[in-house]
C-alpha atoms as a PDB file:
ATOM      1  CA  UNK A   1      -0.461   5.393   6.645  1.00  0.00           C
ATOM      2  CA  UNK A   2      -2.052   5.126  10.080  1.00  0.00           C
ATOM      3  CA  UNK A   3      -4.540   7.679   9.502  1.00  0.00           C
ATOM      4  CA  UNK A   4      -5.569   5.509   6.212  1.00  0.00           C
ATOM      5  CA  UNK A   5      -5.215   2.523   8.277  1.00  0.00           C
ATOM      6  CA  UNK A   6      -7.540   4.148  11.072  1.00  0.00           C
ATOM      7  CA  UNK A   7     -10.640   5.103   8.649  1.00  0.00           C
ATOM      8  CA  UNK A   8     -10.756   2.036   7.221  1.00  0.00           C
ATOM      9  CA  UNK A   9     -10.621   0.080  10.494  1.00  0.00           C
ATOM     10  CA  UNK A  10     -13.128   1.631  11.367  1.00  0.00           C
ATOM     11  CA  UNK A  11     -15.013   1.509   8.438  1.00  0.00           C
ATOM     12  CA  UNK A  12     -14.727  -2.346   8.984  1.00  0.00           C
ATOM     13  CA  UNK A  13     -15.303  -2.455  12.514  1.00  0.00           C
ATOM     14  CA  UNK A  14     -18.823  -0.976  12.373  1.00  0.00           C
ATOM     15  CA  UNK A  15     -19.152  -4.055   9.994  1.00  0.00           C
ATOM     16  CA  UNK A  16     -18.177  -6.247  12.743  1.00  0.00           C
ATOM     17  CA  UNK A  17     -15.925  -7.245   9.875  1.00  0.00           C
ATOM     18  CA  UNK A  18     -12.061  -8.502  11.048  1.00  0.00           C
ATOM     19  CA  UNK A  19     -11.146  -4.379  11.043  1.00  0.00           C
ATOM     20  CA  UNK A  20      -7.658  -4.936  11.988  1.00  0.00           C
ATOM     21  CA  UNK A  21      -6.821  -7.452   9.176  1.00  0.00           C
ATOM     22  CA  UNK A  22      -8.943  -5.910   6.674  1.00  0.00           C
ATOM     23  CA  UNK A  23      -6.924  -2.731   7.590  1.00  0.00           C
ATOM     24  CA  UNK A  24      -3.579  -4.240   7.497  1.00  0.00           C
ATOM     25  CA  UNK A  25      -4.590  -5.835   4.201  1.00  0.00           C
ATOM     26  CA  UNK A  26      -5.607  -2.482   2.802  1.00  0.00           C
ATOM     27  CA  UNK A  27      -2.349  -0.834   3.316  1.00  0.00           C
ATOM     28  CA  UNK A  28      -0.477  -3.744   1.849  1.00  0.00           C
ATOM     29  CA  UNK A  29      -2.586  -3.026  -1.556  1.00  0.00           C
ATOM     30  CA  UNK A  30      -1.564   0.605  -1.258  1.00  0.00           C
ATOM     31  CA  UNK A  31       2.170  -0.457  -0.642  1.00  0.00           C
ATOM     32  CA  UNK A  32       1.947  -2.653  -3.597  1.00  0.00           C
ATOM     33  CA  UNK A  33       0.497   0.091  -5.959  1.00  0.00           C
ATOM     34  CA  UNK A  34       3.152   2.596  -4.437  1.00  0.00           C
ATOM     35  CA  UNK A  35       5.970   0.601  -5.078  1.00  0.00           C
ATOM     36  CA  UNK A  36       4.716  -0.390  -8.868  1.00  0.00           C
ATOM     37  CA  UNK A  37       4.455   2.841  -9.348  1.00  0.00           C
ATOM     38  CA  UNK A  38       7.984   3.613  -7.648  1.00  0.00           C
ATOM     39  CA  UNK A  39       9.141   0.717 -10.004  1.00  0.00           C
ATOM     40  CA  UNK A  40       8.146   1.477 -13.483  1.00  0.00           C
ATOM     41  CA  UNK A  41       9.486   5.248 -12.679  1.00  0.00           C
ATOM     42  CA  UNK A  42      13.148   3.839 -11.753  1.00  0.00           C
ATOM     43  CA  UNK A  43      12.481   1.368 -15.071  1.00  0.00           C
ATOM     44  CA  UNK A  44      12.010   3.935 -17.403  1.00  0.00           C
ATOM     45  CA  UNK A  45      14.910   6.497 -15.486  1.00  0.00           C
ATOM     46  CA  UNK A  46      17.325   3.355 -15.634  1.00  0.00           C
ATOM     47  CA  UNK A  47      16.144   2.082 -18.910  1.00  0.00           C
ATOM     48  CA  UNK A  48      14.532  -1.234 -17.619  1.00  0.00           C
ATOM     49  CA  UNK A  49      17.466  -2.035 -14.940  1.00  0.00           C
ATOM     50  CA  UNK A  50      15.419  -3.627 -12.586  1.00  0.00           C
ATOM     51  CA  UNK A  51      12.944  -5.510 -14.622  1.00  0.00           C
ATOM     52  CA  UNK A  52      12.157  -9.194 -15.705  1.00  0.00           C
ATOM     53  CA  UNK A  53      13.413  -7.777 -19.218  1.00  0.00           C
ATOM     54  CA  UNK A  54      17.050  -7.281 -18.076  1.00  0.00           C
ATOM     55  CA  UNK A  55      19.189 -10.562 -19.161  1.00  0.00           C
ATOM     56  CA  UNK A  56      21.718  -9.558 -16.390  1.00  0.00           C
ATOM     57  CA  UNK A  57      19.425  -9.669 -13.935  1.00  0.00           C
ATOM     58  CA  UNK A  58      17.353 -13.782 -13.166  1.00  0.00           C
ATOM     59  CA  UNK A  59      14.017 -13.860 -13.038  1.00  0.00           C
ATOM     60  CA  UNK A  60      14.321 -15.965 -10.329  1.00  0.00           C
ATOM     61  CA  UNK A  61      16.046 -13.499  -8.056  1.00  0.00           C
ATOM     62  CA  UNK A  62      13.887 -10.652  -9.263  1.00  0.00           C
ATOM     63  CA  UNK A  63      10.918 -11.949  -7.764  1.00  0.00           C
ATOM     64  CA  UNK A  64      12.295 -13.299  -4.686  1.00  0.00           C
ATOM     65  CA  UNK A  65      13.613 -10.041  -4.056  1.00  0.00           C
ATOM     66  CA  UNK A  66      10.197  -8.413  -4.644  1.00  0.00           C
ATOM     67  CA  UNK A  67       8.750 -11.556  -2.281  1.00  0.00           C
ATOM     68  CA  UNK A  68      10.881 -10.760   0.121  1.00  0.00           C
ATOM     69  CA  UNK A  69      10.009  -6.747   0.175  1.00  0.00           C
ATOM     70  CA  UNK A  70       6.518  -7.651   0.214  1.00  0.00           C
ATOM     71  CA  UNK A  71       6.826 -10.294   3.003  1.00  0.00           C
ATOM     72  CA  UNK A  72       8.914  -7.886   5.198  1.00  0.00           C
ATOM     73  CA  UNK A  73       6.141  -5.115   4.316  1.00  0.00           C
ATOM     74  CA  UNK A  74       3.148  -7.255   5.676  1.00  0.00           C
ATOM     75  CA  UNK A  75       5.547  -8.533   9.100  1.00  0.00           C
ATOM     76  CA  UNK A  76       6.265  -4.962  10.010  1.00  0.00           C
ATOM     77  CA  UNK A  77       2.547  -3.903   9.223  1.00  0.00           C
ATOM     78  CA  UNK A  78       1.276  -6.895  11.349  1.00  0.00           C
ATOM     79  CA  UNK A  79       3.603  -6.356  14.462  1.00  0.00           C
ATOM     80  CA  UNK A  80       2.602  -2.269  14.085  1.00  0.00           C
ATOM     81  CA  UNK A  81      -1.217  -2.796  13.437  1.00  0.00           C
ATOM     82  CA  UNK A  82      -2.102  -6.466  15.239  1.00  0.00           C
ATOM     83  CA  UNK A  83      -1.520  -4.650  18.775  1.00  0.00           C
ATOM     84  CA  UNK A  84      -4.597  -3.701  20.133  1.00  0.00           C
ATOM     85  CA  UNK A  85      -3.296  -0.827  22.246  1.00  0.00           C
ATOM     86  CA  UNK A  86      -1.606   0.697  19.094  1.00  0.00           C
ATOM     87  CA  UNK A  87      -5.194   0.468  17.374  1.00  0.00           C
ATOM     88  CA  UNK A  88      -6.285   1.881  20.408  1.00  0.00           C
ATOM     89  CA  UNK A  89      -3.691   4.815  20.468  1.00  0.00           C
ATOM     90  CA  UNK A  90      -4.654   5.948  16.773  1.00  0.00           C
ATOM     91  CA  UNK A  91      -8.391   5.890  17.223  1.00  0.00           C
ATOM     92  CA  UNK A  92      -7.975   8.077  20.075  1.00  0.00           C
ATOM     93  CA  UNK A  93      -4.986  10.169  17.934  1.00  0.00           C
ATOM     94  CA  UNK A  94      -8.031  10.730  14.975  1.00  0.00           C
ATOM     95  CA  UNK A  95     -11.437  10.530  16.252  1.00  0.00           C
ATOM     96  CA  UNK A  96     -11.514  14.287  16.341  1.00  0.00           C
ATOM     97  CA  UNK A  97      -9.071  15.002  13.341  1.00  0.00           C
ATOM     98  CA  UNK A  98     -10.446  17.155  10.811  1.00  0.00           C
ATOM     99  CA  UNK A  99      -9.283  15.299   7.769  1.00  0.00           C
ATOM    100  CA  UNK A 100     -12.430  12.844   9.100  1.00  0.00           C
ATOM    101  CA  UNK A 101     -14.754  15.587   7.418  1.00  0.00           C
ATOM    102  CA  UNK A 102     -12.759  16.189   4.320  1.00  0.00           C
ATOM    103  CA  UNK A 103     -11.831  12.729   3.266  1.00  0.00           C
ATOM    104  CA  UNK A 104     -14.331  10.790   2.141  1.00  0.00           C
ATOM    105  CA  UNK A 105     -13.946   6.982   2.679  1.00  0.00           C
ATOM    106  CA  UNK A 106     -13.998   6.485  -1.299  1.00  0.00           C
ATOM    107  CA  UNK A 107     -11.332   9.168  -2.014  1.00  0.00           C
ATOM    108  CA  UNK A 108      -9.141   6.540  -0.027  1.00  0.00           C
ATOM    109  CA  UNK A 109     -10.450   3.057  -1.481  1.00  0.00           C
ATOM    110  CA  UNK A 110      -9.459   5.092  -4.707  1.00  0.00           C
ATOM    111  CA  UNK A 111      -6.282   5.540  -3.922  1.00  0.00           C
ATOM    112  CA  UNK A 112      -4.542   2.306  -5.235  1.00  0.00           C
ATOM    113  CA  UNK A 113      -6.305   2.001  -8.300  1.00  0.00           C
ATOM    114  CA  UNK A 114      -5.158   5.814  -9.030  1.00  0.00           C
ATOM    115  CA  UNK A 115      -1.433   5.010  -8.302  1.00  0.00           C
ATOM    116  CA  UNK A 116      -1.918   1.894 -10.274  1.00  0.00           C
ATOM    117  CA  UNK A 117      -3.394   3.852 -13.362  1.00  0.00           C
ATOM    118  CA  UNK A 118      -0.599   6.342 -13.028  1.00  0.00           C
ATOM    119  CA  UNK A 119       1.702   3.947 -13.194  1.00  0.00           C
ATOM    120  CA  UNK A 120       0.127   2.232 -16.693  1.00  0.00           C
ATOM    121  CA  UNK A 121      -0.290   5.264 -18.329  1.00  0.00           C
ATOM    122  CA  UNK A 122       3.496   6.114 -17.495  1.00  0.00           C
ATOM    123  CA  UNK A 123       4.265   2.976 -19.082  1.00  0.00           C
ATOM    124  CA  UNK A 124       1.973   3.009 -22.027  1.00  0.00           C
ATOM    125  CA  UNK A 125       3.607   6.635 -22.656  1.00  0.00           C
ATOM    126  CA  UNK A 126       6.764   5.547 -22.493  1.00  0.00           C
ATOM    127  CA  UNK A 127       6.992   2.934 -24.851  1.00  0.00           C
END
């Protein structure tokens, strides 16, 4: 995750664009894919257990519980990423890496929606 969060800080940065939040932003859409995608895998292993369709289960504490995962997600992203010498650290820890040449910005803007189709056609395949 930090080298994704590094290319795309400083993608943003030679915008003059908020490259720290637009960073930390950018990893929480990956998160989010990642875990839908970790989701609907355990929901089709465990035959919907942790879905809004199980009765057992409140609706109510199904998405506080995925508020609160998200929440804690974006805190411990924020206290990692919002410290300047940590930004610091990982430009200096990639700025020669030589992933820089073979991953093209777009492969990683790409990523979420690819997790997030993954995830859909699991589903659709599924059902």
């Amino acid at each position: 995750m930090d080298y994704i969060f590094y290319r795309i800080y400083l993608y943003y940065k030679k915008k003059d664009d908020l490259p720290i939040l637009t960073g930390i932003l950018f990893l929480q859409v990956l998160k989010v894919s990642i875990l839908f995608l970790m989701g609907s895998i355990v929901n089709i292993l465990t035959h919907g257990l942790i879905s809004t369709q199980n009765e057992s289960l409140k609706k109510e504490m199904y998405w506080v519980f995925v508020a609160i995962v998200l929440i804690t997600l974006f805190i411990i992203d924020i206290i990692r990423y919002g410290r300047r010498k940590f930004v610091q650290e990982i430009e200096r820890r990639f700025q020669y890496n030589k992933k820089n040449k073979k991953v093209k910005l777009w492969q990683i803007f790409l990523l979420p929606i690819l997790f997030l189709l993954l995830s859909f056609t699991i589903i659709a395949i599924t059902r």
